[in-house]
Protein backbone atom coordinates (compact mmCIF):
# COMPACT_ATOMS: atom_id res chain seq x y z
CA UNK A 1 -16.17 -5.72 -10.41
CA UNK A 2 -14.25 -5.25 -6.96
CA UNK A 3 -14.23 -8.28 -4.37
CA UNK A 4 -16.71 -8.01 -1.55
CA UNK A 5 -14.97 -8.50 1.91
CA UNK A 6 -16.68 -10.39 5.22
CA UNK A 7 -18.28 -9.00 8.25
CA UNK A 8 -16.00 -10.34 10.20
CA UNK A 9 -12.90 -9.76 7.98
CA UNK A 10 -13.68 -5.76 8.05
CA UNK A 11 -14.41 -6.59 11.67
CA UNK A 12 -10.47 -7.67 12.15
CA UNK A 13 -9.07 -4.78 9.84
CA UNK A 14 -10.95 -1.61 11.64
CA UNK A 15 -9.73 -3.28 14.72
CA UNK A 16 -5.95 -3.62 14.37
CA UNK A 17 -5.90 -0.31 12.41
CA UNK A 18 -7.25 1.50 14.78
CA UNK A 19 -4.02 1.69 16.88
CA UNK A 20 -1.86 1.74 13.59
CA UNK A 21 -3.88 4.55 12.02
CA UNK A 22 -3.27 6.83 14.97
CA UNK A 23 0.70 6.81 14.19
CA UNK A 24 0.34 6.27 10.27
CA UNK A 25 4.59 7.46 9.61
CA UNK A 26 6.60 5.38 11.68
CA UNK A 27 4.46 2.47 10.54
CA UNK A 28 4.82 3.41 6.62
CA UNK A 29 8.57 3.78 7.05
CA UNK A 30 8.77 0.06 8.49
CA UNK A 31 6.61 -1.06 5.41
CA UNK A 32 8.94 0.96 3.02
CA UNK A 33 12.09 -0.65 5.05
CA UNK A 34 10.91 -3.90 4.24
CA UNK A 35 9.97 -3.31 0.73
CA UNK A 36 13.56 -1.71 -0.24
CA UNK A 37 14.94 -5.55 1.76
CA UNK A 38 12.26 -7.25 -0.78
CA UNK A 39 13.23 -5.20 -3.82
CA UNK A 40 16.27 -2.71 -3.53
CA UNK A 41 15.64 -1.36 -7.17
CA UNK A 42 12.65 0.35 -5.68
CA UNK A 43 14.76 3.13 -4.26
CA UNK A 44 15.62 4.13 -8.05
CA UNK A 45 12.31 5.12 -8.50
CA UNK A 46 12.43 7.95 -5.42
CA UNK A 47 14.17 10.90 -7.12
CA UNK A 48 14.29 13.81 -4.80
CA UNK A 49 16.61 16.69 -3.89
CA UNK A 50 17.66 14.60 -1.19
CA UNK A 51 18.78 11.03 -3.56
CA UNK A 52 18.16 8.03 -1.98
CA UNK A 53 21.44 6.45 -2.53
CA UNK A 54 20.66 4.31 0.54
CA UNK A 55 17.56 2.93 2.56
CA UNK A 56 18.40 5.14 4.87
CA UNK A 57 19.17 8.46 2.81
CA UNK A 58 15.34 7.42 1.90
CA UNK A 59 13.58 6.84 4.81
CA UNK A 60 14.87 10.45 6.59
CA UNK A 61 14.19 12.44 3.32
CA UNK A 62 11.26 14.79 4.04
CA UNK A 63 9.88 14.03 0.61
CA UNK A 64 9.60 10.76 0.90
CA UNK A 65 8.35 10.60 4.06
CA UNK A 66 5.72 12.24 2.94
CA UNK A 67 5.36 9.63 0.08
CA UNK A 68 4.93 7.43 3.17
CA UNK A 69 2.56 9.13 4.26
CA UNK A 70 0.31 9.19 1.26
CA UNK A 71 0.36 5.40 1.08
CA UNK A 72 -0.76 5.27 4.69
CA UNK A 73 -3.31 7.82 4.17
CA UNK A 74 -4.90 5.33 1.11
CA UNK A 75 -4.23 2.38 3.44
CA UNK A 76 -6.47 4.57 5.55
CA UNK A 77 -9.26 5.45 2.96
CA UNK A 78 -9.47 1.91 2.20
CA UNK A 79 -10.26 0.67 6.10
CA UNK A 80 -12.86 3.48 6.25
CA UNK A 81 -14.80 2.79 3.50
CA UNK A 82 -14.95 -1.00 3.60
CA UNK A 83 -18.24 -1.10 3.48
CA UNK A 84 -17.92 0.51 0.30
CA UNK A 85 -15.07 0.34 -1.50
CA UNK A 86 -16.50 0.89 -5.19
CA UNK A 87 -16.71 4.41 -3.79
CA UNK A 88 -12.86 4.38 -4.18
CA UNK A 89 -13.05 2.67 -7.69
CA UNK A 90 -12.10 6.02 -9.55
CA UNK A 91 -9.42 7.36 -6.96
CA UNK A 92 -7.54 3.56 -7.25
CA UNK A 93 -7.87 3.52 -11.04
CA UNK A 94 -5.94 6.44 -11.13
CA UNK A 95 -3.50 5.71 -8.25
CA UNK A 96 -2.50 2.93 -10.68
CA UNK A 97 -2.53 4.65 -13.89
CA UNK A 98 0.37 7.09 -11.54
CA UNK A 99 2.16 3.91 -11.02
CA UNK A 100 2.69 2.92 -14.25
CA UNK A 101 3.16 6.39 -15.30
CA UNK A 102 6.48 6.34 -13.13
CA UNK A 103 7.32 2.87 -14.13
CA UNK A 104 6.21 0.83 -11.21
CA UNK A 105 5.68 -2.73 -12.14
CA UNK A 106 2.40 -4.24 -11.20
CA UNK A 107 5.02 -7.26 -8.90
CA UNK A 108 5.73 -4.39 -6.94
CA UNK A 109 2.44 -4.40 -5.93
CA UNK A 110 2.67 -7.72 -4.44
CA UNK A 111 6.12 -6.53 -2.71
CA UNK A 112 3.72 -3.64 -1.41
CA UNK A 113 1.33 -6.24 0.09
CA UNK A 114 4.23 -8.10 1.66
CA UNK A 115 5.53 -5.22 3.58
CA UNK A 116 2.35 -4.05 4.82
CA UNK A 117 1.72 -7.82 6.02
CA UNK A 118 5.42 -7.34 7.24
CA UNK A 119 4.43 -4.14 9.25
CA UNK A 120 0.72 -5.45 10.50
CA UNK A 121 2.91 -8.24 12.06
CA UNK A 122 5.59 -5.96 13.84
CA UNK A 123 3.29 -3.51 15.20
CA UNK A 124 0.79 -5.94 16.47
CA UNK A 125 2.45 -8.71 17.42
CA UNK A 126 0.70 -11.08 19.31
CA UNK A 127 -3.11 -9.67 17.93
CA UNK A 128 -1.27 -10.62 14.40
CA UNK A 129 -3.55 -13.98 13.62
CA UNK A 130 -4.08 -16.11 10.47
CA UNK A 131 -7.64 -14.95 10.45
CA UNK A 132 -6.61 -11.38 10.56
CA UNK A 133 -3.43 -11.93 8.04
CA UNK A 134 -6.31 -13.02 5.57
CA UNK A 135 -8.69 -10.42 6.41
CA UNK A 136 -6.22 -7.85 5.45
CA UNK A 137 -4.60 -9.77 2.54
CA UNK A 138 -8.22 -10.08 1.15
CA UNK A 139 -8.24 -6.32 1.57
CA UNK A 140 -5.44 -5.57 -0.18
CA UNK A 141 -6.34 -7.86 -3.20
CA UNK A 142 -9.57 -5.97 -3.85
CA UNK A 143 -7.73 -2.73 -3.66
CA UNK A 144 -5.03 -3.65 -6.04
CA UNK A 145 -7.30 -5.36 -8.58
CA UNK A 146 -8.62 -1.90 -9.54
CA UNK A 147 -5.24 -0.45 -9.19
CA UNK A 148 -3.91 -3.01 -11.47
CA UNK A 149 -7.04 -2.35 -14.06
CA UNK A 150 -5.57 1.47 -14.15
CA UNK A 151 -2.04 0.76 -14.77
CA UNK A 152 -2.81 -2.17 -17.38
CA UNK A 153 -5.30 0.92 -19.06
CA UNK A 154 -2.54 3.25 -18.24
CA UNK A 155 0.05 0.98 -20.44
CA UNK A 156 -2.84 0.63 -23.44
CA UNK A 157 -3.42 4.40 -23.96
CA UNK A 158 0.11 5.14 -24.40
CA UNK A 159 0.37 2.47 -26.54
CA UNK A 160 -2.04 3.76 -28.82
């Protein structure tokens, strides 16, 4: 079953995304910055015509700024439909079955929820509070629980 979040946390997360939302690249590509600082193995798994040899190599390659863009756009999906995210149950399941499909480990998740944390707090500064750290951390949790269900299901059928 996936988490249920508070008035007042969905309250906090519409409200700081709101700027964000408007501008979703630059903000990805300072989430993605600070993932490759958390885990620089992570650039391995980008494989384009452009390699990403380097962070940087990475972050300018039109492919992968449109992976960034992708993960901002679900970042988006997710603030819009908090007050129903079970309608996203199927689209998550899969996002993570796609995960593990291209060898993503489910701690890389957790690296993911530090850099947006990492990014919430750069671009907002001063409106970056506890409360609102939580909000969005709660957030996060839900949506990776059912990500994490599809990559665990993922690993299973291909064990079979």
């Amino acid at each position: 079953m996936m988490g249920e979040l508070s008035v007042k946390d969905k309250e906090l997360i519409r409200g700081s995304w709101e700027s964000l939302g408007k501008n979703k690249v630059p903000h990805g590509v300072i989430m993605f910055s600070r993932l490759f600082e958390l885990d620089p193995a992570l650039l391995n798994l980008f494989h384009y015509s452009t390699n990403c040899d380097s962070k940087q190599d990475c972050l300018s390659s039109p492919e992968f700024l449109d992976h960034v863009t992708k993960v901002m756009l679900v970042i988006d999906a997710a603030v819009s439909h908090l007050d129903d995210l079970h309608s996203l149950e199927d689209f998550l399941l899969n996002l993570g079955r796609k995960h593990q499909a291209v060898g993503v480990s489910t701690q890389s998740f957790t690296e993911v929820g530090e850099s947006l944390l990492y990014m919430l707090q750069c671009s907002l500064g001063q409106a970056y509070t506890a409360p609102l750290r939580q909000a969005w951390l709660n957030m996060y949790s839900i949506v990776v629980a059912v990500m994490s269900r599809g990559w665990a299901k993922n690993g299973e059928d291909k064990a079979d």
